[in-house]
C-alpha atoms as a PDB file:
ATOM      1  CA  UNK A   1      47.215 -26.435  -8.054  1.00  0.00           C
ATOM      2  CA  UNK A   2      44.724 -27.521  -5.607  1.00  0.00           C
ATOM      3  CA  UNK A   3      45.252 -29.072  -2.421  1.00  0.00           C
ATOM      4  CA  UNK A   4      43.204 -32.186  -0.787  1.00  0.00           C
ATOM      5  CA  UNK A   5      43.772 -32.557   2.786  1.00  0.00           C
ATOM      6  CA  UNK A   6      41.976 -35.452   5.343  1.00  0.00           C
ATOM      7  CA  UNK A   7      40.764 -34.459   8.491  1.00  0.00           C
ATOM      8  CA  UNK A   8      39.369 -36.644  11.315  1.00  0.00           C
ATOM      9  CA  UNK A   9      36.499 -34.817  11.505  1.00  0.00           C
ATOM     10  CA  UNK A  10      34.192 -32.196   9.695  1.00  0.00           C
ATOM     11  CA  UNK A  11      35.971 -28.440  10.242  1.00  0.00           C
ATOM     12  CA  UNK A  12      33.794 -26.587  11.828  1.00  0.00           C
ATOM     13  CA  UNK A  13      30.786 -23.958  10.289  1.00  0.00           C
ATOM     14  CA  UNK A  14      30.669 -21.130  11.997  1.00  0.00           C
ATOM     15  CA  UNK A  15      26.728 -19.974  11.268  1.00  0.00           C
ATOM     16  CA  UNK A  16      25.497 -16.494  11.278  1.00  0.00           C
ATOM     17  CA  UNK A  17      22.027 -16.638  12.493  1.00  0.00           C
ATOM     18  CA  UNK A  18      21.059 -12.918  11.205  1.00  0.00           C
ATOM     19  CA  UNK A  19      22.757 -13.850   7.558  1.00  0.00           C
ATOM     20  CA  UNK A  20      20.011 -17.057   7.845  1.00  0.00           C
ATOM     21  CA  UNK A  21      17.326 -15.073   8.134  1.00  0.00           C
ATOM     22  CA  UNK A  22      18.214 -12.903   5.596  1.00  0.00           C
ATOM     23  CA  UNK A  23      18.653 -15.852   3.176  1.00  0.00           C
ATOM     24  CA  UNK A  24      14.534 -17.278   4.298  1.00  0.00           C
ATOM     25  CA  UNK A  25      13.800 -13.152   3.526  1.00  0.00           C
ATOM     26  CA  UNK A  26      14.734 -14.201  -0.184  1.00  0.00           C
ATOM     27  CA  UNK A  27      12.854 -16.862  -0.432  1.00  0.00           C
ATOM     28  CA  UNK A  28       9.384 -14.655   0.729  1.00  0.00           C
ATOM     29  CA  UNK A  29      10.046 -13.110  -2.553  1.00  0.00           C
ATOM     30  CA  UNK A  30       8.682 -10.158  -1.084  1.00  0.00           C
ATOM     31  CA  UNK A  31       7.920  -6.857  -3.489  1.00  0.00           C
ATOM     32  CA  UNK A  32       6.725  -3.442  -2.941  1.00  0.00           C
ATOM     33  CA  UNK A  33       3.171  -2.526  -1.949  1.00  0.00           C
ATOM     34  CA  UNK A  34       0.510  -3.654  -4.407  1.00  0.00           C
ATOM     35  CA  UNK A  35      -1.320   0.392  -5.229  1.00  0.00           C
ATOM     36  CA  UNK A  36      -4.966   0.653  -5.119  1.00  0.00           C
ATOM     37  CA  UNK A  37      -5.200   3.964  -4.845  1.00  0.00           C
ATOM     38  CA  UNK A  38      -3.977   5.996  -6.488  1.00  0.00           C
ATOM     39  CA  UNK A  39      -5.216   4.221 -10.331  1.00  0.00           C
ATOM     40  CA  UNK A  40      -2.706   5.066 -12.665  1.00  0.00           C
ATOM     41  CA  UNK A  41      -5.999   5.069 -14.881  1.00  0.00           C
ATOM     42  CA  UNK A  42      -7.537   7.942 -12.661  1.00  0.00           C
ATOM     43  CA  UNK A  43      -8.510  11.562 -12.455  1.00  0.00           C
ATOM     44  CA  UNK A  44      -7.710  13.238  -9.524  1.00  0.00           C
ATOM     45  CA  UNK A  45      -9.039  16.995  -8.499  1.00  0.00           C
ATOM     46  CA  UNK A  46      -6.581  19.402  -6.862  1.00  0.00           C
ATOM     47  CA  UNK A  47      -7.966  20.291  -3.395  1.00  0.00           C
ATOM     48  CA  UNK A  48      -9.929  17.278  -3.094  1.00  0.00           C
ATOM     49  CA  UNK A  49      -8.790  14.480  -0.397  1.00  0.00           C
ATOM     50  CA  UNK A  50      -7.151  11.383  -2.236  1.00  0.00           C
ATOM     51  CA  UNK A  51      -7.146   8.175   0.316  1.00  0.00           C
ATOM     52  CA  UNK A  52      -4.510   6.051  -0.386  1.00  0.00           C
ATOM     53  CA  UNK A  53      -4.320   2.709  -0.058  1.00  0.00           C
ATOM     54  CA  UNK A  54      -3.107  -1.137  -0.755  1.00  0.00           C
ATOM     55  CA  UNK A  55      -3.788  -4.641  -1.636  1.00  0.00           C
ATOM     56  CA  UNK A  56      -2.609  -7.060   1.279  1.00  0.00           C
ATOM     57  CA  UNK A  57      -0.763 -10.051   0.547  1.00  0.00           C
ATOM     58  CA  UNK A  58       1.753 -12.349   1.515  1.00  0.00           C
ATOM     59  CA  UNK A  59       4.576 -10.731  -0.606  1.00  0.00           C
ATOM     60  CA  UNK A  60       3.198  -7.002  -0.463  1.00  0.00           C
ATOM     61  CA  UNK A  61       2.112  -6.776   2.959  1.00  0.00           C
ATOM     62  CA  UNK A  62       3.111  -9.274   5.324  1.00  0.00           C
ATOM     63  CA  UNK A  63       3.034 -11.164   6.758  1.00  0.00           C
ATOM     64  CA  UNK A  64       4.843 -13.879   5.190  1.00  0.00           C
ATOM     65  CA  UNK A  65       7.400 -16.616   6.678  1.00  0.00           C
ATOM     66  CA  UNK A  66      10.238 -19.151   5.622  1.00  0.00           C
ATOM     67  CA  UNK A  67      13.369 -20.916   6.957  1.00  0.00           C
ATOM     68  CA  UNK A  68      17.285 -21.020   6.285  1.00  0.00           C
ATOM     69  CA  UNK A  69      19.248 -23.533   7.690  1.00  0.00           C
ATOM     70  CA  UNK A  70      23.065 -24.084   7.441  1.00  0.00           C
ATOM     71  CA  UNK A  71      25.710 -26.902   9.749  1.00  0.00           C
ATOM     72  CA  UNK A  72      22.567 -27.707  11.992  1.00  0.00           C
ATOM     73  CA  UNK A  73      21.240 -24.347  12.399  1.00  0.00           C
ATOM     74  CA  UNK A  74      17.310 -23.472  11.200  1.00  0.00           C
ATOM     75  CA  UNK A  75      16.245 -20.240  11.490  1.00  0.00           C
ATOM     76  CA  UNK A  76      12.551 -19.198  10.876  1.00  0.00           C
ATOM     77  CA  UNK A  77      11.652 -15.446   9.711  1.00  0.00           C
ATOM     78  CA  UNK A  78       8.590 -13.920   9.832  1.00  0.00           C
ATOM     79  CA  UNK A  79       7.929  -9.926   7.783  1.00  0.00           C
ATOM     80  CA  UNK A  80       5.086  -7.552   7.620  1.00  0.00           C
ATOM     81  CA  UNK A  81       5.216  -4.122   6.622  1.00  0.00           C
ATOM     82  CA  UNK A  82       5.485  -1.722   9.560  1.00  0.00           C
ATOM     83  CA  UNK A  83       5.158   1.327   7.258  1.00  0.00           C
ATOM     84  CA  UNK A  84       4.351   3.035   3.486  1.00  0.00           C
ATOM     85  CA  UNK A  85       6.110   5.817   3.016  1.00  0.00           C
ATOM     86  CA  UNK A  86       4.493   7.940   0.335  1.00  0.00           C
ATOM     87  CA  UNK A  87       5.946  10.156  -2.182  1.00  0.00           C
ATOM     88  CA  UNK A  88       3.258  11.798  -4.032  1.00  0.00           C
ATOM     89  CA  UNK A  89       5.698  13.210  -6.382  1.00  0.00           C
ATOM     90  CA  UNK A  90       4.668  16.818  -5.653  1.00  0.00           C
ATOM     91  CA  UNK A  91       7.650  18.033  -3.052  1.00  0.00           C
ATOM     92  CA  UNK A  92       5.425  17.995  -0.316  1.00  0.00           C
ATOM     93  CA  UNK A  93       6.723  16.173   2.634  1.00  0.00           C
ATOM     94  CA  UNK A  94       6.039  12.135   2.463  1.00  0.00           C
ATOM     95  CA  UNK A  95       2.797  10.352   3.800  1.00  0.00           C
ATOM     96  CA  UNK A  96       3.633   8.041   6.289  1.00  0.00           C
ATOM     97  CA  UNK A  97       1.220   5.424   7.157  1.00  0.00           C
ATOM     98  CA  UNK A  98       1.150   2.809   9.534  1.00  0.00           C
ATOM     99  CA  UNK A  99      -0.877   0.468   7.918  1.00  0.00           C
ATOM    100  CA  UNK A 100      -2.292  -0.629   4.682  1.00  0.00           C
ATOM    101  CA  UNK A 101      -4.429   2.417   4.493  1.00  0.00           C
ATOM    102  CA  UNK A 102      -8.495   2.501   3.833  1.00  0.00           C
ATOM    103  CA  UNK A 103     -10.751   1.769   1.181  1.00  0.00           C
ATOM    104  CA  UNK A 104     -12.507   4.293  -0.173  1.00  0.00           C
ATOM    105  CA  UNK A 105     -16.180   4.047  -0.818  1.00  0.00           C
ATOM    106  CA  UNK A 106     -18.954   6.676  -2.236  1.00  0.00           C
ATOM    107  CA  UNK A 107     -20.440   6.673   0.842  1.00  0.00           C
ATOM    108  CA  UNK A 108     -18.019   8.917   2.655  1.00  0.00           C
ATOM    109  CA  UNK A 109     -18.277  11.759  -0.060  1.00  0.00           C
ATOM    110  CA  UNK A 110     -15.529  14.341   0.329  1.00  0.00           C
ATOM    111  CA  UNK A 111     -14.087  13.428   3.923  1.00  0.00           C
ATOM    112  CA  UNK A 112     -10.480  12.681   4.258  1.00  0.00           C
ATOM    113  CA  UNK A 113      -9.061   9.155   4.602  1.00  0.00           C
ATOM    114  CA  UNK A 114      -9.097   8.620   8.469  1.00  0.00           C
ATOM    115  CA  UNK A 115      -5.488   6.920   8.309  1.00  0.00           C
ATOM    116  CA  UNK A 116      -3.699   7.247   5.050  1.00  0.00           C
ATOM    117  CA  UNK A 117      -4.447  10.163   2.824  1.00  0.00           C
ATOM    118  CA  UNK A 118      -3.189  13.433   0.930  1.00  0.00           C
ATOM    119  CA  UNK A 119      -4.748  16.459  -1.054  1.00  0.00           C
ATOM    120  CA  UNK A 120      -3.247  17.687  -3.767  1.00  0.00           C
ATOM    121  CA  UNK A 121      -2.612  21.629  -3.738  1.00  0.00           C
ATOM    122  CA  UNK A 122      -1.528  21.897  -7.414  1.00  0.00           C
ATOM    123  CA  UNK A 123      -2.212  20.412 -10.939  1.00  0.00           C
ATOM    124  CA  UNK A 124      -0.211  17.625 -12.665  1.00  0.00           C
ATOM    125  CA  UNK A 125      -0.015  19.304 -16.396  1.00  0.00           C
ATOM    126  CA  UNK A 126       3.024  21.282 -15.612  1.00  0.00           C
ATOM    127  CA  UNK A 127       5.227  17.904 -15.077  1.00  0.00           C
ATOM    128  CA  UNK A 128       7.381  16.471 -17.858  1.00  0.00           C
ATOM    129  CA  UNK A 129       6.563  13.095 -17.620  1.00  0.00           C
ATOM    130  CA  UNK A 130       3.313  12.732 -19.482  1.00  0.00           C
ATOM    131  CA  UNK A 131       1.558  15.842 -17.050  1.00  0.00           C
ATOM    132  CA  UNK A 132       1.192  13.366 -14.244  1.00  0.00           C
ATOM    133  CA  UNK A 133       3.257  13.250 -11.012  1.00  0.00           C
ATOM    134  CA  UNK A 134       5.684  10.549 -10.489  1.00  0.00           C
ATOM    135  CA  UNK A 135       5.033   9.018  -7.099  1.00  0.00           C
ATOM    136  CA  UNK A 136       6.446   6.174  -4.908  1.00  0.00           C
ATOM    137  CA  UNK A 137       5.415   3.958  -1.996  1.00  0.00           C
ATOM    138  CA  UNK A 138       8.125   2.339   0.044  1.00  0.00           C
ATOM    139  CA  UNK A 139       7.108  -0.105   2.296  1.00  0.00           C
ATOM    140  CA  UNK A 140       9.301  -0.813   5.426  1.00  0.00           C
ATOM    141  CA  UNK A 141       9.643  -4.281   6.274  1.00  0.00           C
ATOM    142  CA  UNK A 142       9.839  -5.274   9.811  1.00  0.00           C
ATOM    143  CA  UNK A 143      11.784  -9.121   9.845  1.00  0.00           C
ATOM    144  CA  UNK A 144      11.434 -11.185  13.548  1.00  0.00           C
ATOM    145  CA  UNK A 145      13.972 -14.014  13.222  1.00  0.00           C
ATOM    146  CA  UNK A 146      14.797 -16.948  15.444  1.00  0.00           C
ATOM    147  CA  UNK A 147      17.082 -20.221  15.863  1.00  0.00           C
ATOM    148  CA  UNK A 148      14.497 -23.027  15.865  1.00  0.00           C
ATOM    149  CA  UNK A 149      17.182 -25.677  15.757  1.00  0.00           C
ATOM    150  CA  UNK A 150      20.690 -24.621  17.155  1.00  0.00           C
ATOM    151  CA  UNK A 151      21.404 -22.250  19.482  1.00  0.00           C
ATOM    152  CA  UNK A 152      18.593 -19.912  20.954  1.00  0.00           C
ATOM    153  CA  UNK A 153      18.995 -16.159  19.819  1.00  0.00           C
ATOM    154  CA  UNK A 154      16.671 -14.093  17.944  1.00  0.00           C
ATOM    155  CA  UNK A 155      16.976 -10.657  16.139  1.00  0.00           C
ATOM    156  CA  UNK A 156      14.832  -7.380  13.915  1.00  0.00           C
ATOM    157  CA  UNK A 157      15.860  -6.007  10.889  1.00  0.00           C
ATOM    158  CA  UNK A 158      14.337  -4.005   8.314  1.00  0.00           C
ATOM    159  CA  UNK A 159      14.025  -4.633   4.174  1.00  0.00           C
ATOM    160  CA  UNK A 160      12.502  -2.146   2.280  1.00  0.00           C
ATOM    161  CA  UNK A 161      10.912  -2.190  -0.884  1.00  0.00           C
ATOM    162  CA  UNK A 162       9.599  -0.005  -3.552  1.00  0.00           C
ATOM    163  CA  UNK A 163       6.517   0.517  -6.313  1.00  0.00           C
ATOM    164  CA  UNK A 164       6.362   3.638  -8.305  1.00  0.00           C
ATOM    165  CA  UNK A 165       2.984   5.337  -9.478  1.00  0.00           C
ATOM    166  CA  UNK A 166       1.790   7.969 -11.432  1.00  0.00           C
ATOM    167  CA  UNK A 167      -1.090  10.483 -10.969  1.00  0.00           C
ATOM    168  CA  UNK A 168      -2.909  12.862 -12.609  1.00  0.00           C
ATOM    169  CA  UNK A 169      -4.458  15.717 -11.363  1.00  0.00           C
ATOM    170  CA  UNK A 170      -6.385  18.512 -12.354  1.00  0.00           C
ATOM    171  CA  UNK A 171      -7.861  22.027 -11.676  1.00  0.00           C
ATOM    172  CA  UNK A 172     -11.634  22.290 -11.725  1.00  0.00           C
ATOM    173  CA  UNK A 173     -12.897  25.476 -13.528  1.00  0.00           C
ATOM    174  CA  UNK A 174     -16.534  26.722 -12.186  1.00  0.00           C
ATOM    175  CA  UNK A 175     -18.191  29.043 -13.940  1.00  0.00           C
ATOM    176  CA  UNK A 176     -21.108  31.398 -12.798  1.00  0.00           C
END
């Protein structure tokens, strides 16, 4: 059965600043990295550079900001994405980039991306899953916190977040 008591005054909250933040991260609503490149609607050549890169946003890259309070406390969060971490879905070691990664344009031929890029040493066919690799970008979230109203403390911490993608690449046959 429940129980009402009276008290003189309000019982005290005790507020978790970090758990604050963390509650204004879910309200960024903020989502893996937004793929340019690779197009799932592509061709890609093995041997040839592939530059990766993404769309910026508020909710794919950063940054983006909101507030939690609780009991008197506000605390304001700001994220941006510190990293993409690519898995090109060929067992070669990840891509990691610190940044969103440049567009490509016709201009630069056959150079490699200049910060964000990988070439692909062997053709898609082979793979179960429609002949196309099975790739992922995780983007690391770095999230600067502070009390606005309460006491004074700030804090870092990291959310990370996901997008899959698929590729296909092929082997280009030259004959003489």
């Amino acid at each position: 059965m429940p129980q009402v008591f009276w008290a003189a005054e309000a019982p005290q909250v005790d507020v978790d600043p970090e758990q604050l933040a963390r509650a204004a991260v879910d309200k960024m609503l903020l989502t893996g990295p937004d793929i340019a490149s690779p197009r799932a609607s592509g061709r890609y050549v093995v041997g040839m550079p592939m530059w990766l890169w993404v769309t910026q946003s508020p909710t794919t890259y950063g940054p983006n900001s909101a507030s939690a309070s609780l009991a008197g406390v506000t605390v304001t969060a700001t994220a941006k994405v510190s990293s993409i971490s690519w898995d090109m879905g060929d067992g070669s070691a990840p891509v990691i980039c610190d940044g969103p990664g440049s567009v490509y344009t016709s201009a630069v031929g056959k150079a490699p991306s200049p910060d964000c890029g990988h070439t692909y040493a062997k053709a898609s066919a082979p793979q179960r899953k429609g002949g196309r690799f099975q790739g992922e970008a995780t983007a690391t979230w770095t999230v600067d916190w502070q009390v606005t109203a309460g006491p004074g403390e700030t804090g870092t911490f990291t959310e990370v977040r996901q997008s899959p993608f698929t590729v296909d690449v092929r082997e280009v046959q030259v004959l003489n």
